[in-house]
Protein backbone atom coordinates (compact mmCIF):
# COMPACT_ATOMS: atom_id res chain seq x y z
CA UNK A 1 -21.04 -70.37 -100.66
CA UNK A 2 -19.44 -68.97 -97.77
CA UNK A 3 -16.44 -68.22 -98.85
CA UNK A 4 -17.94 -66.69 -101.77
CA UNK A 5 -20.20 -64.12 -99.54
CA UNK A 6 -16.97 -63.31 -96.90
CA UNK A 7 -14.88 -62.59 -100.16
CA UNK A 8 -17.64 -60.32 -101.74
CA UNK A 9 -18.12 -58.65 -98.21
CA UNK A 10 -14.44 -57.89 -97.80
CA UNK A 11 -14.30 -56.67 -101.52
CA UNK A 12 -17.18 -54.56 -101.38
CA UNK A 13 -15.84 -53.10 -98.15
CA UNK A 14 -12.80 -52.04 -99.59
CA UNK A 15 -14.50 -51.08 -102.97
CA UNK A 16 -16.65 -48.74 -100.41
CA UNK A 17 -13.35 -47.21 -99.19
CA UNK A 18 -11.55 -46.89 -102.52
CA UNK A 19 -14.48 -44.87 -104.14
CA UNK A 20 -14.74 -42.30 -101.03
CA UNK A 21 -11.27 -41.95 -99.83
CA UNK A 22 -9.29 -42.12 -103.10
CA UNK A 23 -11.64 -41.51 -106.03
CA UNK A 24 -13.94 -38.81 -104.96
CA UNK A 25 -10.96 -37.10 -103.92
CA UNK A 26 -9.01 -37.37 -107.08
CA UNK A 27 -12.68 -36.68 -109.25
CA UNK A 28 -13.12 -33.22 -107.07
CA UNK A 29 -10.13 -32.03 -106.13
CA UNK A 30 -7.62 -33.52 -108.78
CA UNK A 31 -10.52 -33.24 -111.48
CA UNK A 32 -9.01 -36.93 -112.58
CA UNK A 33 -12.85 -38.56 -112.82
CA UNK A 34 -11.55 -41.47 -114.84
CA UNK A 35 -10.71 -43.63 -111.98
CA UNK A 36 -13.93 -42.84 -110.05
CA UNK A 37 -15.94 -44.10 -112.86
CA UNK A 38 -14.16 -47.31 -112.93
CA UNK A 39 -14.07 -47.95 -109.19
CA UNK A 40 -17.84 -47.38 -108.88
CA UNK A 41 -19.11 -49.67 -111.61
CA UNK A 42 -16.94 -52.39 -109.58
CA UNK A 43 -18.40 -50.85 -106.44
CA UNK A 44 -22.08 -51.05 -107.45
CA UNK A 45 -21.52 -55.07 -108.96
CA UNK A 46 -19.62 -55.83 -105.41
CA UNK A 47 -22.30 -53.68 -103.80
CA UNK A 48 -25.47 -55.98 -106.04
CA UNK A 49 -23.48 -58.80 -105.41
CA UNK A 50 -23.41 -58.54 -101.68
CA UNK A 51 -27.22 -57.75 -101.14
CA UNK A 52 -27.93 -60.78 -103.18
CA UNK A 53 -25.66 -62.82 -101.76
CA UNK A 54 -26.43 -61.12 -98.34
CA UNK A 55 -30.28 -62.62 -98.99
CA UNK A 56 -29.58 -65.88 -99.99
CA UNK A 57 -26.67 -66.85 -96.89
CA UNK A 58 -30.08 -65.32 -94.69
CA UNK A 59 -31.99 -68.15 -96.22
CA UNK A 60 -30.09 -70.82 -96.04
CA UNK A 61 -29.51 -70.30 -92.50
CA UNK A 62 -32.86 -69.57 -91.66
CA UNK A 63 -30.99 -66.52 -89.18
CA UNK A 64 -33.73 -64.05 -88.24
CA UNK A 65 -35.19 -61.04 -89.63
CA UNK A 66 -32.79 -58.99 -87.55
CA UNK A 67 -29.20 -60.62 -88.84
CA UNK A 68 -30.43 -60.06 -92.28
CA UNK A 69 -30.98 -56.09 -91.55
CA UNK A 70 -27.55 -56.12 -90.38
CA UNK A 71 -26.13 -57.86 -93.48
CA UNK A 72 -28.10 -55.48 -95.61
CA UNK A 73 -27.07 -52.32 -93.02
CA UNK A 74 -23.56 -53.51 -93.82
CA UNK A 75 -23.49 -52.69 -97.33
CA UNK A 76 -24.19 -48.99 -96.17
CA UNK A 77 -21.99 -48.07 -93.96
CA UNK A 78 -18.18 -48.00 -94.25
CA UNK A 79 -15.82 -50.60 -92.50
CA UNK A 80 -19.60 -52.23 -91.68
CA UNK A 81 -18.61 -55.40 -94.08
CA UNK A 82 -15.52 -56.33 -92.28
CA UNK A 83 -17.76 -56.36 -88.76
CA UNK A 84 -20.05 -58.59 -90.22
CA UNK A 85 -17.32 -60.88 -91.81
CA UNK A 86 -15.54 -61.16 -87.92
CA UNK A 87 -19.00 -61.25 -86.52
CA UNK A 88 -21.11 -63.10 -88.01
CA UNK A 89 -19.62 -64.99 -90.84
CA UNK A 90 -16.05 -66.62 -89.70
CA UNK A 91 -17.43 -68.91 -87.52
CA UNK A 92 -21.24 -69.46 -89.84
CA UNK A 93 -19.97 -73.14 -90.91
């Protein structure tokens, strides 16, 4: 399971990064919106799967109230995902 959730974090981090520093770009300014589209249906499946994911690792760990708002925070905020994977999920064996 935790490989699982530290895989989908570091995915949907870079999915994150991919759709606003490549695609957007290329969609606007290149007016190529094919590879945007693509990026952000993986995006938004990395981005469901980490919230759910994000919930159930919470669970099982019985971690508080405040860990899981950072998990969820995460998913917001660029590079966020790759904090919590160093953070708070390398060493959550």
């Amino acid at each position: 399971m935790l490989k699982t959730f530290r895989l989908t974090a570091i995915l949907e981090g870079i999915s994150y990064l991919l759709l606003f520093a490549l695609t957007m770009p290329l969609k606007y300014l290149a007016e190529i919106p094919e590879p945007n589209k693509y990026v952000g249906y993986a995006h938004g499946f990395l981005f469901i799967a980490y919230v759910v994911l994000a919930i159930i690792f919470w669970f099982e760990k019985k971690w508080s109230i405040k860990r899981l708002l950072i998990l969820l925070l995460a998913s917001l905020l660029p590079f966020a995902t790759f904090y919590v994977d160093k953070k708070y999920l390398k060493d959550a064996e």
